[in-house]
Protein backbone atom coordinates (compact mmCIF):
# COMPACT_ATOMS: atom_id res chain seq x y z
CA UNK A 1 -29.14 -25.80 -16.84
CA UNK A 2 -30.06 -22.07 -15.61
CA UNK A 3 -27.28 -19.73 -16.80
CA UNK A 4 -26.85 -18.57 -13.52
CA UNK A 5 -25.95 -22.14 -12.09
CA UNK A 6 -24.05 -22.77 -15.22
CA UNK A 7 -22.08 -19.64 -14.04
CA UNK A 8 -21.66 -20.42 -10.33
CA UNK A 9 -21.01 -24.16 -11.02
CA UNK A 10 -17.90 -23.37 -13.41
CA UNK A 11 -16.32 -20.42 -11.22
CA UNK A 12 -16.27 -23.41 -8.28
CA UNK A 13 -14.80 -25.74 -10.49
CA UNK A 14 -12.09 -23.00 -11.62
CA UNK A 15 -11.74 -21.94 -7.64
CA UNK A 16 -10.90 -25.69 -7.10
CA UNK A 17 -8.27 -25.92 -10.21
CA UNK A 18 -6.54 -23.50 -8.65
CA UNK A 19 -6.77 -24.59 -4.75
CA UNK A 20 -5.03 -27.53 -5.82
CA UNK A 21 -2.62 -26.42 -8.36
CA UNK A 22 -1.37 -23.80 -5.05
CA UNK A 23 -1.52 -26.71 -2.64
CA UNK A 24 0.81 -28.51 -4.64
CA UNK A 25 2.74 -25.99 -5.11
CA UNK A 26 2.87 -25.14 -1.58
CA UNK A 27 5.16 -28.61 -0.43
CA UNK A 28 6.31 -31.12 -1.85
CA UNK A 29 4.17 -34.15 -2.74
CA UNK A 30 5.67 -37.47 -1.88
CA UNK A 31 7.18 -39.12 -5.01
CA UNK A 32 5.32 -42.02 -5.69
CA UNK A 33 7.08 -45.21 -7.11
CA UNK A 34 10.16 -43.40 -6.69
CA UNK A 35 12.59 -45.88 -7.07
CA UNK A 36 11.38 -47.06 -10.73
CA UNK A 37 10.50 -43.75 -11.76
CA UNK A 38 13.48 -41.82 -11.11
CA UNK A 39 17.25 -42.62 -11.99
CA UNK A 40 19.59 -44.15 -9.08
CA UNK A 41 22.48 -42.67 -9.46
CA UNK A 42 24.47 -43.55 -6.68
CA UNK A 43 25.10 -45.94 -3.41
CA UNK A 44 26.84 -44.28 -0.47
CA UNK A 45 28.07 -46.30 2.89
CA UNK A 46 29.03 -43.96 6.01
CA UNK A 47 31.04 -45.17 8.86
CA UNK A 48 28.49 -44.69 10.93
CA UNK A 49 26.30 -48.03 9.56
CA UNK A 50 23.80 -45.99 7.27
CA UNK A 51 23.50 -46.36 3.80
CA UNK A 52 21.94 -43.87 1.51
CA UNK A 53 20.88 -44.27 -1.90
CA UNK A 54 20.34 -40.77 -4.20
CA UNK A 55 18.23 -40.68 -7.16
CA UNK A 56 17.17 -37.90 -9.70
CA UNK A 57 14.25 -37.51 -11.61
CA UNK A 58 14.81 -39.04 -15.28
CA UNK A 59 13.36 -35.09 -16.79
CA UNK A 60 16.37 -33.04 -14.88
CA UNK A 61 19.15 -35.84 -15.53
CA UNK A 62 18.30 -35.25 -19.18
CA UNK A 63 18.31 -31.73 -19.14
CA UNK A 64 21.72 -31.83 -16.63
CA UNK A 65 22.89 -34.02 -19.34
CA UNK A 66 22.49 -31.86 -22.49
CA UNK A 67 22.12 -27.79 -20.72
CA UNK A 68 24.21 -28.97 -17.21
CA UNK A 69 21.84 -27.31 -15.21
CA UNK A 70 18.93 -28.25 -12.67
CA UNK A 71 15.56 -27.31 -14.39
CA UNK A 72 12.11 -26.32 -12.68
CA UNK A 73 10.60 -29.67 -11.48
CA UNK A 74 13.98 -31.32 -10.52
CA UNK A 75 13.69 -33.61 -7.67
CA UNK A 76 16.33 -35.58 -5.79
CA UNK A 77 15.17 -38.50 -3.05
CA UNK A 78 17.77 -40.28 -1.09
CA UNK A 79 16.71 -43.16 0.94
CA UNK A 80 18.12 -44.43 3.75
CA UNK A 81 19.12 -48.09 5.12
CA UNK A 82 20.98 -49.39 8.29
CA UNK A 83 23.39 -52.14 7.80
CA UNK A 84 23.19 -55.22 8.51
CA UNK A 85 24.93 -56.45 11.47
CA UNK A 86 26.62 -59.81 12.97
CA UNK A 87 26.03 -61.32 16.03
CA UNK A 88 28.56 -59.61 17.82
CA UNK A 89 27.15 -55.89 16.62
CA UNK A 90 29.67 -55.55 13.93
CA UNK A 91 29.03 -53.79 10.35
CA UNK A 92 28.40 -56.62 7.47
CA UNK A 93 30.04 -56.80 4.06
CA UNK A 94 29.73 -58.44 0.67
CA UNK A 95 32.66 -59.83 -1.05
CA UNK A 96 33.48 -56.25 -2.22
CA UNK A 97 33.40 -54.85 1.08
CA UNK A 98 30.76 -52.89 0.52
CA UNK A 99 28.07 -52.36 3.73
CA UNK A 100 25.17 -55.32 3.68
CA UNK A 101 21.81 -53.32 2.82
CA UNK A 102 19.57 -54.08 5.99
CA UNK A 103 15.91 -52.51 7.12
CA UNK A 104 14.97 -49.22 5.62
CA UNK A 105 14.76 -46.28 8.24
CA UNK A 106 11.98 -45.63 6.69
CA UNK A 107 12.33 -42.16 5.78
CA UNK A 108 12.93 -40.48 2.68
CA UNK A 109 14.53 -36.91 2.37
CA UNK A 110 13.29 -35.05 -0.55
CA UNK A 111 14.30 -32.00 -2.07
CA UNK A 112 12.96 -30.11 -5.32
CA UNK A 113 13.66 -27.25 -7.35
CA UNK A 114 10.69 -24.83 -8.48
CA UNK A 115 10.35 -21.16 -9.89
CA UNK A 116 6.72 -21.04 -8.50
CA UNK A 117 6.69 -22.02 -4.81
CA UNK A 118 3.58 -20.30 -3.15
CA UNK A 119 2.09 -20.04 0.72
CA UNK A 120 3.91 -19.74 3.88
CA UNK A 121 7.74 -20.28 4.22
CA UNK A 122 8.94 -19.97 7.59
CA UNK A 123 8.49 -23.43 9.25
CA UNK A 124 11.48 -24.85 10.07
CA UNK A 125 9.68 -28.35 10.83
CA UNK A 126 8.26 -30.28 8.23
CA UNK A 127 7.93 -30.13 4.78
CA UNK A 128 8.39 -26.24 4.29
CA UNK A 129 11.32 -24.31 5.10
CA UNK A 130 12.85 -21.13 4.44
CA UNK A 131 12.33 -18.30 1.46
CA UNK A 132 11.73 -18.39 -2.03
CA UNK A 133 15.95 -17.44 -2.90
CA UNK A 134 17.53 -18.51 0.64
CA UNK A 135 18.27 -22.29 -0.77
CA UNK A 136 18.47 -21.49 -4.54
CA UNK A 137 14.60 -22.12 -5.26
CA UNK A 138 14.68 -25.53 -3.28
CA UNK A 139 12.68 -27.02 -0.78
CA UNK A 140 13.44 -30.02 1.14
CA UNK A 141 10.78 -32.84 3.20
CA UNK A 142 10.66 -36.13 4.43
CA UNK A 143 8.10 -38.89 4.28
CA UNK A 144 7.47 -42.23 4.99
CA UNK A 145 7.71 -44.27 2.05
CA UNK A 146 5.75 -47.08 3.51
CA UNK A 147 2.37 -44.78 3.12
CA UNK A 148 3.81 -41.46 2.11
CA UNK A 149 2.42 -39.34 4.67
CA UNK A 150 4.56 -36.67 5.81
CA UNK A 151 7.66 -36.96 8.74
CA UNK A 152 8.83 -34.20 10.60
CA UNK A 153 12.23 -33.28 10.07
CA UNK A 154 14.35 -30.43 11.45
CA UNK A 155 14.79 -29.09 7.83
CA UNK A 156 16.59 -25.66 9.29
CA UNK A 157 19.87 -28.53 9.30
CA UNK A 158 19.15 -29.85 5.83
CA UNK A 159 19.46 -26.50 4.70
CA UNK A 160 22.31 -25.05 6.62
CA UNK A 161 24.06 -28.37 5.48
CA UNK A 162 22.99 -27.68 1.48
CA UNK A 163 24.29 -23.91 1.88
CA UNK A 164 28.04 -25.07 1.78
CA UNK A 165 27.40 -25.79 -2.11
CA UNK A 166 25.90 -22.64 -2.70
CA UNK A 167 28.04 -22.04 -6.01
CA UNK A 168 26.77 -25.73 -7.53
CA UNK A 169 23.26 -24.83 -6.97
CA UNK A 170 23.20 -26.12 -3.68
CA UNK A 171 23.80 -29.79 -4.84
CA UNK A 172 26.59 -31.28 -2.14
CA UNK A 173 26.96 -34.73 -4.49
CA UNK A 174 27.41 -32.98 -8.20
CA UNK A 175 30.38 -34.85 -8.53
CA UNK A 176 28.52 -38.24 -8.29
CA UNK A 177 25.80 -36.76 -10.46
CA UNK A 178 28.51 -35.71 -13.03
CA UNK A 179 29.53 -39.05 -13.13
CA UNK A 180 26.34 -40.34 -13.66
CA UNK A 181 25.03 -38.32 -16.35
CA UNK A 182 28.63 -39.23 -18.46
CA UNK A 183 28.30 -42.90 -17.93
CA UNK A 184 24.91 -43.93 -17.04
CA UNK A 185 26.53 -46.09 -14.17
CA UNK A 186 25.47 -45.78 -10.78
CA UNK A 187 28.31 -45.38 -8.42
CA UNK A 188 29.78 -46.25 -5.28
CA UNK A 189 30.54 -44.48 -2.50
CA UNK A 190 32.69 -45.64 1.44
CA UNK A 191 33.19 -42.71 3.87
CA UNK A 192 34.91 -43.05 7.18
CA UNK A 193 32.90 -40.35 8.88
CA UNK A 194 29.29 -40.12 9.81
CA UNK A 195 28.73 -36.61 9.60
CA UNK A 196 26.81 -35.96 5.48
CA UNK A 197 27.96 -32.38 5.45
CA UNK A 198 31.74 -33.28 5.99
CA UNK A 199 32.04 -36.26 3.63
CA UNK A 200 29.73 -34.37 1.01
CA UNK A 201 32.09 -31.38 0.92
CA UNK A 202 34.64 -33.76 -1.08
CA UNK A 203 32.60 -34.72 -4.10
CA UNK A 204 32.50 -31.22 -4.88
């Protein structure tokens, strides 16, 4: 090959390296096989018929684990279900009185922690939102885990929500995490409101 090609053909090739490592930088990329990839670490009913589930990738609960703290790369997901209802409208329960698991919402809310977010921060829709220190280094989307493509959220209220637990790195259920990372048991979770940044505020 002419040097000169040679030349021009690895600069693109470097040029494109580094387009994609700054896209994916940019936003966050939908976590594929989430839910065998990363830990569940606990079920929460609200009042209110929903049911979330909250996982952690397995790299951060490690690091929680032995350092307690949220390293680079950290990424929660909760998912969220409605119950299962009766006939008559009403909210369905096992034999433990826990809320019946019915249809996904499908939607996913994810957030993750990075030291080396890059691009434009001031959309307040979507799957960008705010600057680099204004949520502790996190960023917070939503997809559609039937084909991961990207869901428009009002993020400005995921992040006025998170800045309550400012002093626990913005993490509203450290508690439940906590109790995770001790036992390696998922747990269980009933609140009687509807409203996440309420209830949240007590597992603090």
């Amino acid at each position: 090959m002419n040097p000169l090609r040679y030349l021009a053909v690895l600069a693109l090739l470097i040029c494109t390296a580094v387009l994609a490592q700054n896209n994916a930088r940019d936003r966050i990329v939908y976590p594929n096989d989430f839910r065998r990839t990363m830990s569940l670490y606990t079920t929460i009913d609200r009042a209110d018929g929903k049911v979330y589930e909250i996982f952690i990738n397995r790299t951060a609960l490690e690091t929680w684990r032995t350092e307690r703290r949220l390293p680079h790369g950290t990424q929660f997901v909760i998912e969220s279900f409605s119950a299962g209802r009766n006939a008559n409208g009403q909210l369905l329960r096992n034999a433990r009185g826990r809320l019946v698991k019915g249809a996904s919402d499908n939607e996913i809310h994810v957030s993750e922690k990075r030291t080396d977010w890059t691009g434009s921060e001031q959309m307040t829709t979507g799957n960008v939102f705010g600057t680099p220190t204004q949520n502790g280094r996190w960023r917070m989307a939503a997809f559609d885990p039937r084909d991961g493509r990207s869901v428009s959220v009002n993020v400005a209220e995921c992040h006025q929500c998170h800045q309550d637990a400012r002093a626990e790195d913005f993490i509203l259920s450290r508690g439940l995490l906590d109790g995770f990372a001790r036992s390696n048991q998922p747990s269980y979770i009933s609140f009687s409101c509807g409203q996440r940044e309420i209830c949240f505020g007590s597992l603090r």
